[in-house]
PDB file of N, CA and C in Angstrom:
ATOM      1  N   UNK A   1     123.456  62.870 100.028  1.00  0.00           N
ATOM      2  CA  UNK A   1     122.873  64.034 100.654  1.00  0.00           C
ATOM      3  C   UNK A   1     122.120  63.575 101.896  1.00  0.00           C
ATOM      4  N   UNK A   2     122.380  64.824 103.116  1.00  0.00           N
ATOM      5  CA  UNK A   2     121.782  63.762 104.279  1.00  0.00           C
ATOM      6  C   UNK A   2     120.339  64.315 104.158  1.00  0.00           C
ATOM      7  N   UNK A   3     119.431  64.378 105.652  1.00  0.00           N
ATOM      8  CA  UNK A   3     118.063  64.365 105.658  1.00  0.00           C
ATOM      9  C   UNK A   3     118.205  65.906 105.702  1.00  0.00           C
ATOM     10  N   UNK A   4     119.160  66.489 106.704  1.00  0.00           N
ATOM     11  CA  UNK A   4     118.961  68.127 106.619  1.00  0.00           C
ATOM     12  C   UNK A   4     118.695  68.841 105.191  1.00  0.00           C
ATOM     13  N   UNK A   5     119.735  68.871 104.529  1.00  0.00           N
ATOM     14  CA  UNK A   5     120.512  69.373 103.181  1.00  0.00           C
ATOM     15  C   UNK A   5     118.548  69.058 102.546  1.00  0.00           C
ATOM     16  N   UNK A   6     118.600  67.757 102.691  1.00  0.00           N
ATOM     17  CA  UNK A   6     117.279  67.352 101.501  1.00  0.00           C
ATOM     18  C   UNK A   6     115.721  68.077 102.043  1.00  0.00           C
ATOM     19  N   UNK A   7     115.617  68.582 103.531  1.00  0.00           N
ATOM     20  CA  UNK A   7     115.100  69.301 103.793  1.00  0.00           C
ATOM     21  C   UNK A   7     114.774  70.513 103.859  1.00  0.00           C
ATOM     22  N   UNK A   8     115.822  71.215 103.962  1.00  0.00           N
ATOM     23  CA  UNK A   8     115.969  72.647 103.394  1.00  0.00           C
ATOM     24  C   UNK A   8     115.887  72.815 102.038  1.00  0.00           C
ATOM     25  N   UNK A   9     116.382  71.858 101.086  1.00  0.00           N
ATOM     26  CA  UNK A   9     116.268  72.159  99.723  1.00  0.00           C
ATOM     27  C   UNK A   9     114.525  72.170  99.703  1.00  0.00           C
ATOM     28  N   UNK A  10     113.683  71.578 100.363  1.00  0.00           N
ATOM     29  CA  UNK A  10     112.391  71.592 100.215  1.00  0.00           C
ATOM     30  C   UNK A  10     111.411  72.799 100.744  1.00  0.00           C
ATOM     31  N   UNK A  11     111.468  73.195 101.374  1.00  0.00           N
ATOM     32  CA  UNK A  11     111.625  74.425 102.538  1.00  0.00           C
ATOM     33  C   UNK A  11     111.744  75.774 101.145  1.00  0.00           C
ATOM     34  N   UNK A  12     112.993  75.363 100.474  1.00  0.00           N
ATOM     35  CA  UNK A  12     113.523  76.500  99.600  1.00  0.00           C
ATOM     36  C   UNK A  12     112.612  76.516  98.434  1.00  0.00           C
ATOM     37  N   UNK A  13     112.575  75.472  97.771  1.00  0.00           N
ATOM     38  CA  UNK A  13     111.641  74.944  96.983  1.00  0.00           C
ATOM     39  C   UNK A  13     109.897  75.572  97.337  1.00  0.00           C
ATOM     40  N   UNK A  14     109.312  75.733  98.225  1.00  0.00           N
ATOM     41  CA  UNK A  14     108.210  76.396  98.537  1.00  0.00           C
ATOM     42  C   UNK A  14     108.268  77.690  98.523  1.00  0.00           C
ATOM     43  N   UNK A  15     109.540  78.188  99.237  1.00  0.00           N
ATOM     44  CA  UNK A  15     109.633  79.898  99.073  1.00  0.00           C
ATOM     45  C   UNK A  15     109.775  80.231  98.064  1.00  0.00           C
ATOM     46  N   UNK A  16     110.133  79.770  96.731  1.00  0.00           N
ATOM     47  CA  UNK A  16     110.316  80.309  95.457  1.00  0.00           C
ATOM     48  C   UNK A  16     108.894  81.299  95.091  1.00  0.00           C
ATOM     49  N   UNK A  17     108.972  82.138  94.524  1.00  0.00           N
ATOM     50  CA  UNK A  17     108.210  82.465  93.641  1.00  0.00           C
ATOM     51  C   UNK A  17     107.593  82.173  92.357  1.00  0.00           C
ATOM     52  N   UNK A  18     106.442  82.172  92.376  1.00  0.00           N
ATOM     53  CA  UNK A  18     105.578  81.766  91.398  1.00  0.00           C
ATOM     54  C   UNK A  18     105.288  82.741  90.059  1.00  0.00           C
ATOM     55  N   UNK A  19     105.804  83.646  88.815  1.00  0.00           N
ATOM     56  CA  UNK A  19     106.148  84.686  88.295  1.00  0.00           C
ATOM     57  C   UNK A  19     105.211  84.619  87.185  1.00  0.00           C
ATOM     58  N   UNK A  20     104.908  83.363  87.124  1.00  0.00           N
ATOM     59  CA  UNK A  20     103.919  82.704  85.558  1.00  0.00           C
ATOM     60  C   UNK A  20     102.429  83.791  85.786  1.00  0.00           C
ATOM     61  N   UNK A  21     102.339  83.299  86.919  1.00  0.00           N
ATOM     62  CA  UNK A  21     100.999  83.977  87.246  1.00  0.00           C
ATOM     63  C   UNK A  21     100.830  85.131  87.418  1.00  0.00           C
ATOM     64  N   UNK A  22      99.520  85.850  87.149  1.00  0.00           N
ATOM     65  CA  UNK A  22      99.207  87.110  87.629  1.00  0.00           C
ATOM     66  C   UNK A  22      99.110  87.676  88.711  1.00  0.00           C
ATOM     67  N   UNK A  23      99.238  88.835  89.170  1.00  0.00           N
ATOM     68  CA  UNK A  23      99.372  89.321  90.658  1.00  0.00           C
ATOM     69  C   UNK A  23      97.378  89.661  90.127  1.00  0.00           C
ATOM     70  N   UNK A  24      97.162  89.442  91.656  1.00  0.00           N
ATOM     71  CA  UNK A  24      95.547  89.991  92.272  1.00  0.00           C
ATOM     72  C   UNK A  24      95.546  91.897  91.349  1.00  0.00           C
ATOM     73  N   UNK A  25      94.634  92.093  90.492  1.00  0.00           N
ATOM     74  CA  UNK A  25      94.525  93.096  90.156  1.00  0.00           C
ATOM     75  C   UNK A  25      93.719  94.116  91.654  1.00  0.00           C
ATOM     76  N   UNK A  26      94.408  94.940  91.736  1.00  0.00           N
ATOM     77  CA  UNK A  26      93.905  96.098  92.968  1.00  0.00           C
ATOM     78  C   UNK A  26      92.482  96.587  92.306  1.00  0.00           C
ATOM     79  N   UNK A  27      91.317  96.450  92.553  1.00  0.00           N
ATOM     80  CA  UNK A  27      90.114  96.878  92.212  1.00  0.00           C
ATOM     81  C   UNK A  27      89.944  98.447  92.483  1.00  0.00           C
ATOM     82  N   UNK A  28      90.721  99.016  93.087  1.00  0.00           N
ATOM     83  CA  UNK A  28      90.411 100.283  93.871  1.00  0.00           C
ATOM     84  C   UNK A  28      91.490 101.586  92.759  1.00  0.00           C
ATOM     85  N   UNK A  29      92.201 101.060  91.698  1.00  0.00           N
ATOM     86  CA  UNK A  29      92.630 101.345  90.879  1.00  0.00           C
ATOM     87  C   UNK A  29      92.925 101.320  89.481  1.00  0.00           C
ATOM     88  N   UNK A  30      92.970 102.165  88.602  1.00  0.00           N
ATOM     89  CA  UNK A  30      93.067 102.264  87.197  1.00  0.00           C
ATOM     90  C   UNK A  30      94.445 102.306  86.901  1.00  0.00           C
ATOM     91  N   UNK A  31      94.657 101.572  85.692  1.00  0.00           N
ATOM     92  CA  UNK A  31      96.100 101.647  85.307  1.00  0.00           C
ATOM     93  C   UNK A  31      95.837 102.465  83.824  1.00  0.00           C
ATOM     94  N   UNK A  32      96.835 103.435  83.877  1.00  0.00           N
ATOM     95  CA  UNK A  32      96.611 104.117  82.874  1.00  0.00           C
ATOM     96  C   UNK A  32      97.768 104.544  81.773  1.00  0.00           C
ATOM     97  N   UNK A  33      97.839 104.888  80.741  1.00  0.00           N
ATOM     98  CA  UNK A  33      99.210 105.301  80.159  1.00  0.00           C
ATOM     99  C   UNK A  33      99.401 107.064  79.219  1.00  0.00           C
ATOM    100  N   UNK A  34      99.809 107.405  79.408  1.00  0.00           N
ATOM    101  CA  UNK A  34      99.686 109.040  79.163  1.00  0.00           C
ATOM    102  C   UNK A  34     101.179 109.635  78.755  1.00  0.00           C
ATOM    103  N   UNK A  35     100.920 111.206  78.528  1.00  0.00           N
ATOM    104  CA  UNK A  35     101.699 111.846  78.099  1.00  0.00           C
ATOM    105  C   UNK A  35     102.107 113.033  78.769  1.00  0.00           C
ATOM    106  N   UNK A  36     103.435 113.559  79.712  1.00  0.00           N
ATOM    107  CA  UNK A  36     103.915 114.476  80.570  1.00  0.00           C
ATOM    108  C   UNK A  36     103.697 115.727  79.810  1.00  0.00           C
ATOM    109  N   UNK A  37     102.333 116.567  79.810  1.00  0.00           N
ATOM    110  CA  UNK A  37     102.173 117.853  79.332  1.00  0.00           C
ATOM    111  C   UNK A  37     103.211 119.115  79.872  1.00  0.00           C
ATOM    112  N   UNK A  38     103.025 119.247  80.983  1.00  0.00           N
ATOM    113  CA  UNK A  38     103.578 120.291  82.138  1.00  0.00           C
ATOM    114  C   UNK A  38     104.343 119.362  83.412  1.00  0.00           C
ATOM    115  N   UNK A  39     105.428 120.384  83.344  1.00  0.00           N
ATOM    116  CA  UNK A  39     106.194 120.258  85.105  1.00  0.00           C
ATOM    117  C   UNK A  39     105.549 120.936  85.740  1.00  0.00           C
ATOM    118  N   UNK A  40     105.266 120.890  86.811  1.00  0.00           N
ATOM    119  CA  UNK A  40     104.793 121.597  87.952  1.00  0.00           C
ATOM    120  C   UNK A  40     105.872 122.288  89.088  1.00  0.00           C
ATOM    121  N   UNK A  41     105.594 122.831  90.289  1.00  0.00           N
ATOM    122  CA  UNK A  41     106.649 122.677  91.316  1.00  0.00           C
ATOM    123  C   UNK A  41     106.005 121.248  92.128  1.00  0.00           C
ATOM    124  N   UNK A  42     107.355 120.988  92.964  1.00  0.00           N
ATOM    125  CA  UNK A  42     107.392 119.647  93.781  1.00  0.00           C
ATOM    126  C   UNK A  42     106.828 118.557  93.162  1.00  0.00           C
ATOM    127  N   UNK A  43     107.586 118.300  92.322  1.00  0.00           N
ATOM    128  CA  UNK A  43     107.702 117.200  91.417  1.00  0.00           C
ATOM    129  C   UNK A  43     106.283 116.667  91.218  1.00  0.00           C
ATOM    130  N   UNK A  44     105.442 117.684  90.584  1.00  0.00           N
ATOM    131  CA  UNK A  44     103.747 117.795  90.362  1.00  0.00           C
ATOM    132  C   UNK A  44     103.900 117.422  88.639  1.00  0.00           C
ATOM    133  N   UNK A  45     103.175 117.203  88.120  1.00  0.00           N
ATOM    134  CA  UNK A  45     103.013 116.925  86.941  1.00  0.00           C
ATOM    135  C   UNK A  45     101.643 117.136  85.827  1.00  0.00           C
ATOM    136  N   UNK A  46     101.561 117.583  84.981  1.00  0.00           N
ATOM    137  CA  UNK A  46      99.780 117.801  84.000  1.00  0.00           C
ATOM    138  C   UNK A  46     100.170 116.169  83.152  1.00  0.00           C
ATOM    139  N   UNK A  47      99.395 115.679  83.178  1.00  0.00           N
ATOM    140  CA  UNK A  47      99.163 114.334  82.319  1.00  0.00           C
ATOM    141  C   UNK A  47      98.473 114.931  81.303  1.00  0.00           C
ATOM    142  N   UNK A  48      98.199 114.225  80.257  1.00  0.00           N
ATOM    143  CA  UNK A  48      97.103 113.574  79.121  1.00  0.00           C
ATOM    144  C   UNK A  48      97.172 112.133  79.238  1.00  0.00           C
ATOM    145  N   UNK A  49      95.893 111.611  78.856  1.00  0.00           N
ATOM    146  CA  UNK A  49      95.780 109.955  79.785  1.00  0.00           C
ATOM    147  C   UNK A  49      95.659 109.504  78.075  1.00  0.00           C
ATOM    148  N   UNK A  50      96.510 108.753  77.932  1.00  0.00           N
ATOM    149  CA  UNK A  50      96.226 108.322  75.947  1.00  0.00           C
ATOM    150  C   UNK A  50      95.802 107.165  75.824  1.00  0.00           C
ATOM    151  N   UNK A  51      95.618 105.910  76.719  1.00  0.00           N
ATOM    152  CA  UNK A  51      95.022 104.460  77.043  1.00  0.00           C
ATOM    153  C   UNK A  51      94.947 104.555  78.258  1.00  0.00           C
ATOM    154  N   UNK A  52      93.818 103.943  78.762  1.00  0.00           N
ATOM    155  CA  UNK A  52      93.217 103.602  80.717  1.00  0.00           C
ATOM    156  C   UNK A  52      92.344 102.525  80.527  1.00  0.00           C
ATOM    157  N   UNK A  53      91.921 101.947  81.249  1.00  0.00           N
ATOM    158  CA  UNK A  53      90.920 100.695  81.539  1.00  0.00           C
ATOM    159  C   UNK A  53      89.499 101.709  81.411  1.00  0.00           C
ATOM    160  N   UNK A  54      89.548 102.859  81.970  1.00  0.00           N
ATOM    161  CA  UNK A  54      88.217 103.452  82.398  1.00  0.00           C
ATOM    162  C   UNK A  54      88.595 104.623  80.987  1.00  0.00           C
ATOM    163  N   UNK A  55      86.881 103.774  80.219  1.00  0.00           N
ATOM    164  CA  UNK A  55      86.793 105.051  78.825  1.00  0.00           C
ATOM    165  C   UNK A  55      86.847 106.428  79.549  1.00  0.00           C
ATOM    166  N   UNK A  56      86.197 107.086  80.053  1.00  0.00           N
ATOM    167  CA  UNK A  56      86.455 108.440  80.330  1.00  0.00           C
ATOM    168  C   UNK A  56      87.474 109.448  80.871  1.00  0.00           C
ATOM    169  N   UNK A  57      88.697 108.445  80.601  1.00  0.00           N
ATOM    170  CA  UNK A  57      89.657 109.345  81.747  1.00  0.00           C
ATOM    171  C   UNK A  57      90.491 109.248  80.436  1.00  0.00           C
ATOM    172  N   UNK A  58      89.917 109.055  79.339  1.00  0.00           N
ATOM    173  CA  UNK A  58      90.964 108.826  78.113  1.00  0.00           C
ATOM    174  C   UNK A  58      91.263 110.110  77.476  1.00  0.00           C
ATOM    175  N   UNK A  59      91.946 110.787  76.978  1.00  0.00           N
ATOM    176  CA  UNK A  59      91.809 112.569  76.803  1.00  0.00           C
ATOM    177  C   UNK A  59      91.906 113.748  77.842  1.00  0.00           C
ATOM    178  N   UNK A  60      91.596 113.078  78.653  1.00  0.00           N
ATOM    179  CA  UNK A  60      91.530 114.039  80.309  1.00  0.00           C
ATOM    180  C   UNK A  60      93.241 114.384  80.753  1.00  0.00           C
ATOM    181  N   UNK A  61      92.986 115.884  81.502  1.00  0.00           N
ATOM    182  CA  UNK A  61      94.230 115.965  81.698  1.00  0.00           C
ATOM    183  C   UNK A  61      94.037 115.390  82.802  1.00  0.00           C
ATOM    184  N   UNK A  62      95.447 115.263  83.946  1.00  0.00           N
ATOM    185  CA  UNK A  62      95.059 114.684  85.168  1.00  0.00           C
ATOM    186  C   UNK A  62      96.414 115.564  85.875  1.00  0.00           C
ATOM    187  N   UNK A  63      96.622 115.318  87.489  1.00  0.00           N
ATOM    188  CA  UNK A  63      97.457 116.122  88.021  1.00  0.00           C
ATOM    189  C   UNK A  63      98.685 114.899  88.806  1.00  0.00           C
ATOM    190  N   UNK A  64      99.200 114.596  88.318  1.00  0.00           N
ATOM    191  CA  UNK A  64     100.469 113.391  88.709  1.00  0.00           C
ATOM    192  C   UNK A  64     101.435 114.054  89.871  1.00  0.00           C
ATOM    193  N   UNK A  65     102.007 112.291  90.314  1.00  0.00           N
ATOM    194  CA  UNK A  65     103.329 112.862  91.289  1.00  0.00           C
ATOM    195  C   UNK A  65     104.176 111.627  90.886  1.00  0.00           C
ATOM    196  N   UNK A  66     104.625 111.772  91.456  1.00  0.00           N
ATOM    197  CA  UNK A  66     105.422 110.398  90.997  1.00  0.00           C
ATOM    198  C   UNK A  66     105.657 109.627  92.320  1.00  0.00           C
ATOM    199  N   UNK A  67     105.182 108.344  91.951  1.00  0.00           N
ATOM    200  CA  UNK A  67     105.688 107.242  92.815  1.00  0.00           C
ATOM    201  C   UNK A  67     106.924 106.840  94.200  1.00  0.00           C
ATOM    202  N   UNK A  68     106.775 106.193  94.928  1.00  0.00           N
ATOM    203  CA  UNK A  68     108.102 106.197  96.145  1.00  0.00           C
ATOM    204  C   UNK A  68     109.210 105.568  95.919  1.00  0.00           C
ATOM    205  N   UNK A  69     109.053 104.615  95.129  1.00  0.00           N
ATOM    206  CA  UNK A  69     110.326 104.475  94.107  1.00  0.00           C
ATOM    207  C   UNK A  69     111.183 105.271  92.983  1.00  0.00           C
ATOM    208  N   UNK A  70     110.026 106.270  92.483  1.00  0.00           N
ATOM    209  CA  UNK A  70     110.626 106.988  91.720  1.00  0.00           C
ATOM    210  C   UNK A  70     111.375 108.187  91.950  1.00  0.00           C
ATOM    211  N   UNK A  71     110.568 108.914  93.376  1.00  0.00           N
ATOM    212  CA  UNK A  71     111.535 109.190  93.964  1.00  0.00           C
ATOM    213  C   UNK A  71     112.763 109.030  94.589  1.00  0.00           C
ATOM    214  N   UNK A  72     112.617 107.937  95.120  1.00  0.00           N
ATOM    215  CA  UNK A  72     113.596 106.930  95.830  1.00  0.00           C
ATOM    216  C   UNK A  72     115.036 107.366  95.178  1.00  0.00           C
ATOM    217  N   UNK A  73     114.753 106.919  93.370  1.00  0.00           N
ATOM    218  CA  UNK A  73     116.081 106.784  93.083  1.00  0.00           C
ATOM    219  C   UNK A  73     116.154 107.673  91.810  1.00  0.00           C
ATOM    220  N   UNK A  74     115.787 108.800  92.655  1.00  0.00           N
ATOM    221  CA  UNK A  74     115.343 110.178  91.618  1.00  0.00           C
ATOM    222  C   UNK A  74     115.057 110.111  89.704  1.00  0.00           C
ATOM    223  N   UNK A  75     114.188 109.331  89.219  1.00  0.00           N
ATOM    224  CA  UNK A  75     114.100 109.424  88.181  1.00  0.00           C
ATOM    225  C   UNK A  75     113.728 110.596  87.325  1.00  0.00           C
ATOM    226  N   UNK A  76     113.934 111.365  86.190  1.00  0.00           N
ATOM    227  CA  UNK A  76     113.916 112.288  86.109  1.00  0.00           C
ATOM    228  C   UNK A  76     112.672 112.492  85.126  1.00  0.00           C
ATOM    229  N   UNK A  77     111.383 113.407  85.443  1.00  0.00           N
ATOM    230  CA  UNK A  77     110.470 112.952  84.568  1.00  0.00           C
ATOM    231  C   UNK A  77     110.513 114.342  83.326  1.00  0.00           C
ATOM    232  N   UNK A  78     110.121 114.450  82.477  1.00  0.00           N
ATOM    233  CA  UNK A  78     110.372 115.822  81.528  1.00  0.00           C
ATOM    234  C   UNK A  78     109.343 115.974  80.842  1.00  0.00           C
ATOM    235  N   UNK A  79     108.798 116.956  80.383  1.00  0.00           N
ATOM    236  CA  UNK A  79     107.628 117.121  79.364  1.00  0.00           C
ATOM    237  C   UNK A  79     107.760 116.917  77.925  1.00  0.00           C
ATOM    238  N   UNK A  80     106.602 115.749  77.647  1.00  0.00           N
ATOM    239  CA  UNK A  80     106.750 114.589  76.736  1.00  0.00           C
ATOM    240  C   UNK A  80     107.346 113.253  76.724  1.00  0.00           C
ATOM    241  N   UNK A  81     107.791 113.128  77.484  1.00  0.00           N
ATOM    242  CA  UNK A  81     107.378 111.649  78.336  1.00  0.00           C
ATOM    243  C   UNK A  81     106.399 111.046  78.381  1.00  0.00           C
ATOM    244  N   UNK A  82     106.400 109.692  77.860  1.00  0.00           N
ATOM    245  CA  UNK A  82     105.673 108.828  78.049  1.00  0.00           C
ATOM    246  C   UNK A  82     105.466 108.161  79.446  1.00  0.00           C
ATOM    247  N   UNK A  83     104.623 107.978  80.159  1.00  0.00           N
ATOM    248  CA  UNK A  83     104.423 107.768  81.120  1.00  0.00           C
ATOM    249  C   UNK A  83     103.373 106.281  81.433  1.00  0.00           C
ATOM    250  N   UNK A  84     103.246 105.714  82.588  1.00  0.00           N
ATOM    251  CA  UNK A  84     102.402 104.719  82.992  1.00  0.00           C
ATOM    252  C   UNK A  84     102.303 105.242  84.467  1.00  0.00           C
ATOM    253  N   UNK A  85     101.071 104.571  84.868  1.00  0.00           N
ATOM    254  CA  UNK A  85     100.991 104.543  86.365  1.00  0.00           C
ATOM    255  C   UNK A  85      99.065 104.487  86.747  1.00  0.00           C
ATOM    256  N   UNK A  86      98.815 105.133  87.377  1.00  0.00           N
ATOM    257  CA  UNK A  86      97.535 104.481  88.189  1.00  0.00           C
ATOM    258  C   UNK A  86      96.710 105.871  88.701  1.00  0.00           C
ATOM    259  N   UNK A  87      95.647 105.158  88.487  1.00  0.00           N
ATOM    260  CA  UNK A  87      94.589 106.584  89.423  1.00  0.00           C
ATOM    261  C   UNK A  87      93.274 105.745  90.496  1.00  0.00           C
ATOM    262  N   UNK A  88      93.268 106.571  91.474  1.00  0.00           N
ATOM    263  CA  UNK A  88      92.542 106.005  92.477  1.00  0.00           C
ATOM    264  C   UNK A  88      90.921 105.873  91.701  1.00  0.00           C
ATOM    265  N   UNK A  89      90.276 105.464  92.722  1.00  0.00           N
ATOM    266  CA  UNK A  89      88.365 105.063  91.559  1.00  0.00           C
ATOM    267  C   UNK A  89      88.101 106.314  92.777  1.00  0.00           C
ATOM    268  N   UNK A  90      88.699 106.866  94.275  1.00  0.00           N
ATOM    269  CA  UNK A  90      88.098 108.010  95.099  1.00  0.00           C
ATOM    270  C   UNK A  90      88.718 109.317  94.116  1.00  0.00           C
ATOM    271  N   UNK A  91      89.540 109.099  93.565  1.00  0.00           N
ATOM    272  CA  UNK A  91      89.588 111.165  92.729  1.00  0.00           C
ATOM    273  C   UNK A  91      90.193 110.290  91.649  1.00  0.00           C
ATOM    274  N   UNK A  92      89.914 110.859  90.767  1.00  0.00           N
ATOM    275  CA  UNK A  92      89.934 110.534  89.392  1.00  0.00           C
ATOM    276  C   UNK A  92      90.448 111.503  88.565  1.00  0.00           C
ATOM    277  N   UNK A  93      90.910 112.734  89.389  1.00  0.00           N
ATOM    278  CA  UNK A  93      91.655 113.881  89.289  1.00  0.00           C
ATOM    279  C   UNK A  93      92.876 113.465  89.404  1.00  0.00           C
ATOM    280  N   UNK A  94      93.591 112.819  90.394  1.00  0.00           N
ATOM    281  CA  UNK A  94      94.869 112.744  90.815  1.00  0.00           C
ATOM    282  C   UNK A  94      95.746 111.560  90.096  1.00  0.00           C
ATOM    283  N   UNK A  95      96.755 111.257  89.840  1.00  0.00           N
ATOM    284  CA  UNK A  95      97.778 110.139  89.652  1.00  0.00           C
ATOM    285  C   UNK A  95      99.082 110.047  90.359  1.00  0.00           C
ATOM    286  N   UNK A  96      99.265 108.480  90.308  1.00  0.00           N
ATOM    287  CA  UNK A  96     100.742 108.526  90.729  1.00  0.00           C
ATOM    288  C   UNK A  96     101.721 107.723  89.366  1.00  0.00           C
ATOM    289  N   UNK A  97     102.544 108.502  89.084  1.00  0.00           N
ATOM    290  CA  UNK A  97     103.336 107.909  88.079  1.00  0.00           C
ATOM    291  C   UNK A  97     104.536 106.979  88.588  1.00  0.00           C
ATOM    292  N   UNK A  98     104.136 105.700  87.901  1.00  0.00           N
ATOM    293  CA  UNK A  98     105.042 104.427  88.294  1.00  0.00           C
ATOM    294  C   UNK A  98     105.998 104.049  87.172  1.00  0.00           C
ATOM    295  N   UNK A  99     106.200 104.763  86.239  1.00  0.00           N
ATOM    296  CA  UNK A  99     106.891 104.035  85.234  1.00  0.00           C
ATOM    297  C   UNK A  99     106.981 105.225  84.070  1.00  0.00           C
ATOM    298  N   UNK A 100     108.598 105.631  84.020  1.00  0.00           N
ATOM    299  CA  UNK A 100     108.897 106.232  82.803  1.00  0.00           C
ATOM    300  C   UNK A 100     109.410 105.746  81.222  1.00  0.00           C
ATOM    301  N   UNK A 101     108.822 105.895  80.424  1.00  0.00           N
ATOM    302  CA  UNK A 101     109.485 105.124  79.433  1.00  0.00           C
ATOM    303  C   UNK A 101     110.849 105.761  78.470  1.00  0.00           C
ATOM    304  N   UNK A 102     111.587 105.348  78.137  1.00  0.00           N
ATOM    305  CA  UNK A 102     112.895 106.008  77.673  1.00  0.00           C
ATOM    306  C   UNK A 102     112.510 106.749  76.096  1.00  0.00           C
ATOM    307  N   UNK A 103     111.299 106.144  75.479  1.00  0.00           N
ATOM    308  CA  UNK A 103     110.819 106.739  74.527  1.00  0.00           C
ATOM    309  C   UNK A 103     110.331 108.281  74.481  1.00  0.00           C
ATOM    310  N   UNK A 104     110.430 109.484  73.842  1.00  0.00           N
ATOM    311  CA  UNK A 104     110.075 110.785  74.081  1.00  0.00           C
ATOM    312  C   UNK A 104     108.933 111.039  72.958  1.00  0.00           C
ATOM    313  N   UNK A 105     107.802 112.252  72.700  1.00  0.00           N
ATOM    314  CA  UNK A 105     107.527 112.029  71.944  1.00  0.00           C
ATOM    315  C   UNK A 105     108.023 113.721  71.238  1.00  0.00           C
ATOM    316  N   UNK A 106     108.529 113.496  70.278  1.00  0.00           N
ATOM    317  CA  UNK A 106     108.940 115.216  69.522  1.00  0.00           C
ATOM    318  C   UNK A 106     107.698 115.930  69.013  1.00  0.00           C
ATOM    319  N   UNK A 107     107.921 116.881  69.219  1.00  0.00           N
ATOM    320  CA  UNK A 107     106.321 117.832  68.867  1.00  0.00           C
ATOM    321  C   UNK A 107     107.198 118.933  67.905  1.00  0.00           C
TER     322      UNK A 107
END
């Protein structure tokens, strides 16, 4: 192998990603996990928050949208859905839903 080849392999070797580790938690947000009460119009949503980092938002309804990925590649959200995603620490009213789970819950 000459000096190029053994150089770039090193080069490549640094750009890898590091996956073990944790990403920087965003301080300016709550991660939360809940339950799709109501559809709304324009893909609006009523939460129930059923686990969050922050005790008080636990039981609370909240008013969701869904995420730019989730739009992206139109995921379809439905009432009773399990849900994940995040709320700002400025409104504590609002969410964005990042993650649908394939699990439903039957009522």
């Amino acid at each position: 192998m000459g000096k190029v080849q053994a150089h770039k392999r090193a080069e490549k070797a640094k750009r890898q990603l590091d996956l073990t580790t944790d990403k920087k938690k965003n301080p300016d947000m709550f991660d939360f996990e809940g339950t799709v009460s109501d559809c709304l119009p324009n893909t609006s949503f009523r939460l129930t928050v059923d686990t969050c980092e922050l005790e008080p938002l636990v039981g609370k309804q909240l008013l969701g949208t869904l995420a730019g990925k989730m739009r992206l590649y139109r995921i379809r959200v439905l009432p009773g859905d399990q849900v994940k995603g995040y709320v700002s620490k400025y409104d504590l009213t609002k969410a964005k839903i990042t993650y649908r789970s394939t699990k439903t819950i039957t009522q």
